[in-house]
N, C-alpha and C. Protein backbone atom coordinates (compact mmCIF):
# COMPACT_ATOMS: atom_id res chain seq x y z
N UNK A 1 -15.33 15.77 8.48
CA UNK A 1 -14.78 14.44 8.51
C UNK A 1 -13.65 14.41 9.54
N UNK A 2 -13.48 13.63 10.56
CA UNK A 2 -12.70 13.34 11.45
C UNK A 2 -11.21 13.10 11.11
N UNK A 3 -10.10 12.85 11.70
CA UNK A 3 -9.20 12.85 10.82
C UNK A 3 -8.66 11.45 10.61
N UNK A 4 -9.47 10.73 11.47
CA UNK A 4 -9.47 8.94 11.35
C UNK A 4 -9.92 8.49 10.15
N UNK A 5 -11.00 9.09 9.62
CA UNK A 5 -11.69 8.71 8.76
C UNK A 5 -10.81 9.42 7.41
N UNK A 6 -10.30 10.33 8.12
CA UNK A 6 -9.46 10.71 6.47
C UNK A 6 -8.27 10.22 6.68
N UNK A 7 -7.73 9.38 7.74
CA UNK A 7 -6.39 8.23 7.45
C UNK A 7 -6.97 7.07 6.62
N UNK A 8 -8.38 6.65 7.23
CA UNK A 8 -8.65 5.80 6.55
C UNK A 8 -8.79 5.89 4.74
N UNK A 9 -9.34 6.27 4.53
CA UNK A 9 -9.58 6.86 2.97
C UNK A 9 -8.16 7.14 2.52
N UNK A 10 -7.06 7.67 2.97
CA UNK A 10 -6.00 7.89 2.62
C UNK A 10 -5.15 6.68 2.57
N UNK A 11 -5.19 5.59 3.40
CA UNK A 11 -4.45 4.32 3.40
C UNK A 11 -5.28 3.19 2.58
N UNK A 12 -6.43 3.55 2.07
CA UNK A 12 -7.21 2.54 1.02
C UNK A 12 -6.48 3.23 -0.41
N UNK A 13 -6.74 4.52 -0.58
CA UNK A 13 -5.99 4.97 -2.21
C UNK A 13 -4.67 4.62 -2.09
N UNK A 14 -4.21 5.14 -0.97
CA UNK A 14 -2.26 4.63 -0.87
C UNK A 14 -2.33 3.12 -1.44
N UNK A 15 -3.75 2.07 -0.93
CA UNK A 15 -3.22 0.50 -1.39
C UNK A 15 -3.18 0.08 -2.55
N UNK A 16 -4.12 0.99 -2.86
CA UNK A 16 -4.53 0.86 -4.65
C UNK A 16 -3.48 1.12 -5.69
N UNK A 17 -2.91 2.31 -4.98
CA UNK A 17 -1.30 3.35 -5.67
C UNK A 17 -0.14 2.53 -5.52
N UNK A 18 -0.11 1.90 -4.37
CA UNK A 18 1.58 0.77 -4.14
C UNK A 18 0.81 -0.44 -4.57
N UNK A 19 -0.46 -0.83 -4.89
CA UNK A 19 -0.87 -1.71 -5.60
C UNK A 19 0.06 -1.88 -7.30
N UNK A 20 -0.41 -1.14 -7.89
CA UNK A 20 -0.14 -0.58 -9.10
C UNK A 20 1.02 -0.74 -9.48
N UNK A 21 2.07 0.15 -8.21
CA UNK A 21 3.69 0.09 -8.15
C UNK A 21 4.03 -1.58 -8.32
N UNK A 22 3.66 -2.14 -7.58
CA UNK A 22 3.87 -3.52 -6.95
C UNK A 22 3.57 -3.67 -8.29
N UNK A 23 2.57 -4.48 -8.53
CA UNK A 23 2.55 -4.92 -10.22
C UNK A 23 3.45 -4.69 -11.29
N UNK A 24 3.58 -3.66 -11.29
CA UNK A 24 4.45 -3.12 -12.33
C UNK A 24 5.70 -3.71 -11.95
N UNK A 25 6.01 -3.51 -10.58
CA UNK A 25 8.00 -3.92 -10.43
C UNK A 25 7.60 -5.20 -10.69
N UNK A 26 6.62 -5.87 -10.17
CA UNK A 26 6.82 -7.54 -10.30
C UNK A 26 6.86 -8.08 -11.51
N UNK A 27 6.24 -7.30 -12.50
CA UNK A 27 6.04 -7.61 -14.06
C UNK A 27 7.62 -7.49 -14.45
N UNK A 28 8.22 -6.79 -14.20
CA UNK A 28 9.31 -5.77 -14.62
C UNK A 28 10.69 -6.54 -14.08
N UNK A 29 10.20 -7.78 -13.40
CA UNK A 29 11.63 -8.30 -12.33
C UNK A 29 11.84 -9.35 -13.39
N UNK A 30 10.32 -9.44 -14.16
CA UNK A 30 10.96 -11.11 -15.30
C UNK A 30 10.28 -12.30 -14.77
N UNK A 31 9.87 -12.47 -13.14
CA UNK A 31 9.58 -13.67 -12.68
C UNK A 31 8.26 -14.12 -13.54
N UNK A 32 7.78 -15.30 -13.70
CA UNK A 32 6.94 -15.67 -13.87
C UNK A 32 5.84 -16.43 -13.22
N UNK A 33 5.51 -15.67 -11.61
CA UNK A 33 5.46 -15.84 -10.44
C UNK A 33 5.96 -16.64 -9.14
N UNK A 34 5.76 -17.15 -8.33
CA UNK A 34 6.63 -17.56 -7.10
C UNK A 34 6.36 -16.52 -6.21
N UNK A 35 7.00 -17.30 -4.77
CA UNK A 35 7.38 -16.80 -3.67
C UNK A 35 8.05 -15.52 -3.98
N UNK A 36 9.21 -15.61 -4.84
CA UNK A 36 9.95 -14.22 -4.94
C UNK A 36 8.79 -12.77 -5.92
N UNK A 37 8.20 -13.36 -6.87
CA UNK A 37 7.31 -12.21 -6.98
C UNK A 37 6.67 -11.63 -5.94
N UNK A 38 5.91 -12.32 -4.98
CA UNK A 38 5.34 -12.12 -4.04
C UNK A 38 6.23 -10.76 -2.69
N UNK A 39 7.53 -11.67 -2.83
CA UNK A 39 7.94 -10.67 -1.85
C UNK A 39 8.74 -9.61 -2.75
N UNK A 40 9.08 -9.41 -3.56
CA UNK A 40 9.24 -8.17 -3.88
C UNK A 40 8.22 -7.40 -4.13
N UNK A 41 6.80 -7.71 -4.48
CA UNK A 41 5.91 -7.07 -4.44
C UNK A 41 5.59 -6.69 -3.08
N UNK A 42 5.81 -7.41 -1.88
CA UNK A 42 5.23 -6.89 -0.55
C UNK A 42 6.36 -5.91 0.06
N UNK A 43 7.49 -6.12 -0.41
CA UNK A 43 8.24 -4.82 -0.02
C UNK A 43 8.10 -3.44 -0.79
N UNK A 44 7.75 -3.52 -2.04
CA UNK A 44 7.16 -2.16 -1.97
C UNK A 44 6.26 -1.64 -1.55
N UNK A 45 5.09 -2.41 -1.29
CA UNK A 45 3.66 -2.09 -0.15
C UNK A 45 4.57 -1.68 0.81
N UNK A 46 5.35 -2.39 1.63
CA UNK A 46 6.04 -1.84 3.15
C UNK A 46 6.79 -0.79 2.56
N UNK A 47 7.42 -0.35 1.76
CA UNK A 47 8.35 0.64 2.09
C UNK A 47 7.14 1.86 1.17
N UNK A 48 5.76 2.10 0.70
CA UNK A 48 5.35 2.68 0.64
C UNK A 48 3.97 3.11 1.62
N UNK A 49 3.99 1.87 2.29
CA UNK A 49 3.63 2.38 3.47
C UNK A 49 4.72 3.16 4.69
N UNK A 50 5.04 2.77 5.12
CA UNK A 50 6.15 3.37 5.68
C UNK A 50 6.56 4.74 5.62
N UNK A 51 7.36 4.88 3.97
CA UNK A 51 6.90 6.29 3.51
C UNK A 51 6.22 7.25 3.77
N UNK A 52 4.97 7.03 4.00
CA UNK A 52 4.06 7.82 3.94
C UNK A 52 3.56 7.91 5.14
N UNK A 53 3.72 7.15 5.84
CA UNK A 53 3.95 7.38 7.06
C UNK A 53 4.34 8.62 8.19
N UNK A 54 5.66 8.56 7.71
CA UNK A 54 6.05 9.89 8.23
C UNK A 54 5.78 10.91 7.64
N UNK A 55 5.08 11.03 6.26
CA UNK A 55 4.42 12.22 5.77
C UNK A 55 3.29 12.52 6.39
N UNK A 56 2.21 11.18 6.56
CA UNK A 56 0.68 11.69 7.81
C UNK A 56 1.56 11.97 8.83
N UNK A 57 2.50 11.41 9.22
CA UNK A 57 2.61 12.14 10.80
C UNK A 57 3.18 13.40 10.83
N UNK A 58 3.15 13.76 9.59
CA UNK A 58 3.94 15.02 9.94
C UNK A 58 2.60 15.92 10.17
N UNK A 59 1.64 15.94 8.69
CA UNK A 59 0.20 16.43 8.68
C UNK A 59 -0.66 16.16 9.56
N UNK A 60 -0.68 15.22 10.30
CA UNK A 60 -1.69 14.78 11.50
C UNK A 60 -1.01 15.10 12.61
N UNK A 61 0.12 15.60 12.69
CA UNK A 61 0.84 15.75 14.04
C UNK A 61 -0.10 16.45 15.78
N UNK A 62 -0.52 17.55 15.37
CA UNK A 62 -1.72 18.36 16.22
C UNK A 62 -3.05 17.83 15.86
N UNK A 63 -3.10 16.91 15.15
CA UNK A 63 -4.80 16.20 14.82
C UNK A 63 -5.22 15.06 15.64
N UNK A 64 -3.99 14.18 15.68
CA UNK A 64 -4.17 13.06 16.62
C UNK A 64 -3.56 13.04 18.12
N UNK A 65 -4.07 12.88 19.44
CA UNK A 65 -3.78 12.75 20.09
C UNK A 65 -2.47 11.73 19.98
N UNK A 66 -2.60 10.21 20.09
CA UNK A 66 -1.27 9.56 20.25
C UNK A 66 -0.66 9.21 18.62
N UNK A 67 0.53 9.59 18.49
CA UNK A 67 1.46 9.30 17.16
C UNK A 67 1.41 8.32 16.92
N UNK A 68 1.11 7.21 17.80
CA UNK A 68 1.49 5.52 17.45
C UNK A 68 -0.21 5.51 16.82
N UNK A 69 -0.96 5.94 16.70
CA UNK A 69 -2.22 5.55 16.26
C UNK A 69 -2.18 5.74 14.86
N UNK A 70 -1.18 6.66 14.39
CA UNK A 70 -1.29 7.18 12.84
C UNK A 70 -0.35 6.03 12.42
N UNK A 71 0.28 5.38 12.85
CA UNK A 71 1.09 4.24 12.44
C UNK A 71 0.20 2.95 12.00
N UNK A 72 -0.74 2.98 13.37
CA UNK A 72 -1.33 1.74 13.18
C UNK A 72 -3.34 1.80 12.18
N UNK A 73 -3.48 2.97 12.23
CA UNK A 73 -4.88 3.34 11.76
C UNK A 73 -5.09 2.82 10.35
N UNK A 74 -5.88 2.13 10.29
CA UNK A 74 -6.05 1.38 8.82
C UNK A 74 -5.13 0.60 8.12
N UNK A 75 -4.39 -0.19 8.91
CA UNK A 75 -2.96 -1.19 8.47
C UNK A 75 -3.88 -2.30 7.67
N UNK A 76 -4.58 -2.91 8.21
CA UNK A 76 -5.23 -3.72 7.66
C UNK A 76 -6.11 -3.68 6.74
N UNK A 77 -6.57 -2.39 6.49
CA UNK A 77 -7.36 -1.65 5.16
C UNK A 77 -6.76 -1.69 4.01
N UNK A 78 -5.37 -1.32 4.68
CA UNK A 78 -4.44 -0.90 3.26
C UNK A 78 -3.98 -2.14 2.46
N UNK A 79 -4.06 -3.53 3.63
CA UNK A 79 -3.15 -4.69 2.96
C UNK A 79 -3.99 -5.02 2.16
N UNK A 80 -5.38 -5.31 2.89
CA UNK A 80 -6.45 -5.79 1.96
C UNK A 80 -6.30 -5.68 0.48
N UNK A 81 -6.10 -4.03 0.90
CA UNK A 81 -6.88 -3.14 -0.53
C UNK A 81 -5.66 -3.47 -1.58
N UNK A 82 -4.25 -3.71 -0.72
CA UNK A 82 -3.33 -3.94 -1.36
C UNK A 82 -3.26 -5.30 -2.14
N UNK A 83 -3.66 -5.81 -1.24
CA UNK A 83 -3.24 -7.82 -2.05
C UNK A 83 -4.44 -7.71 -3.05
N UNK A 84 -5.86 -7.18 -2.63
CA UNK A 84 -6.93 -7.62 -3.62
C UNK A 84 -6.40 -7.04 -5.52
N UNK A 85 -6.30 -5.64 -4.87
CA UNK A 85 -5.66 -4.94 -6.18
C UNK A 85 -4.24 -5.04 -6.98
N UNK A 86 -3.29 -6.01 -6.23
CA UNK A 86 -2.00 -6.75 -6.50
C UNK A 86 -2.80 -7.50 -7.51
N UNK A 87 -3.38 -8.00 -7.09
CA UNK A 87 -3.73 -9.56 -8.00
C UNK A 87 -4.38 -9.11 -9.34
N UNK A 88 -5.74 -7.84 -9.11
CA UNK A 88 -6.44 -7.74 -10.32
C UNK A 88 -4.54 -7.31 -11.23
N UNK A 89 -4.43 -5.93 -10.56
CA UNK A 89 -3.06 -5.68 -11.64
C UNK A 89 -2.17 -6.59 -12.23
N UNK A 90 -1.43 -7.16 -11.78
CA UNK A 90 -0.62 -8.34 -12.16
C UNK A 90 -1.33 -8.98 -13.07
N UNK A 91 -2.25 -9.68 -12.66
CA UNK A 91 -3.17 -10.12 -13.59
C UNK A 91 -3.42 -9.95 -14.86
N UNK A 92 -3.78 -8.80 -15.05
CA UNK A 92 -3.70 -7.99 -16.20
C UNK A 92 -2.69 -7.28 -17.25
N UNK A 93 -1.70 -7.23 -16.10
CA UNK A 93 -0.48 -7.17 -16.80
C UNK A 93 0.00 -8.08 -17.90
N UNK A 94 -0.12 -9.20 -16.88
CA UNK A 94 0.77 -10.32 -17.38
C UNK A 94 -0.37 -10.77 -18.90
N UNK A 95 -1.56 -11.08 -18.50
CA UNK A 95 -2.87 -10.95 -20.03
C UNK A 95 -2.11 -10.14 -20.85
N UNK A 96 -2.00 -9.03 -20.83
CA UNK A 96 -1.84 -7.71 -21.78
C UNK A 96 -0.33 -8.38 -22.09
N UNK A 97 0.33 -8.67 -21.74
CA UNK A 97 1.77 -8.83 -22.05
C UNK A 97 2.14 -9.90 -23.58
């Protein structure tokens, strides 16, 4: 497996994982949705993307030719995977609650 293909796969579970996070803080802030659920939920996606970030680049460092590619490789995979799985969680949270 290439090591694109294992950023990719790695930034779809990461969306699912700060998915999860996200839910939980947003459940946990009290709101009973809004704009402000929303963005405190999207700042933990960013600061767990981010995160982890400099952890692939540390592990991909001799794998990828240019560093800016491990930044940008599957950004849009991850939001996806992120907002779709924001919503089931929350969702469910808030049911179960």
């Amino acid at each position: 497996m290439t090591p694109v293909k294992q950023l990719y796969i790695i930034r779809i579970v990461l969306g699912i994982i700060a998915a999860a996070l996200s839910a939980v803080v947003a459940f946990l802030m009290g709101t009973a949705g809004g704009i402000s659920t929303f963005v405190d939920s999207l700042t933990v996606a960013l600061m767990v993307y981010l995160l982890t970030y400099y952890i692939l680049k540390a592990a991909y460092k001799n794998k990828i030719e240019k560093q800016s590619k491990i930044l940008s490789t599957a950004i849009g995979m991850y939001f996806f995977t992120w907002i779709t799985f924001f919503i089931l969680f929350y969702t469910t949270i808030r049911a179960l609650a």
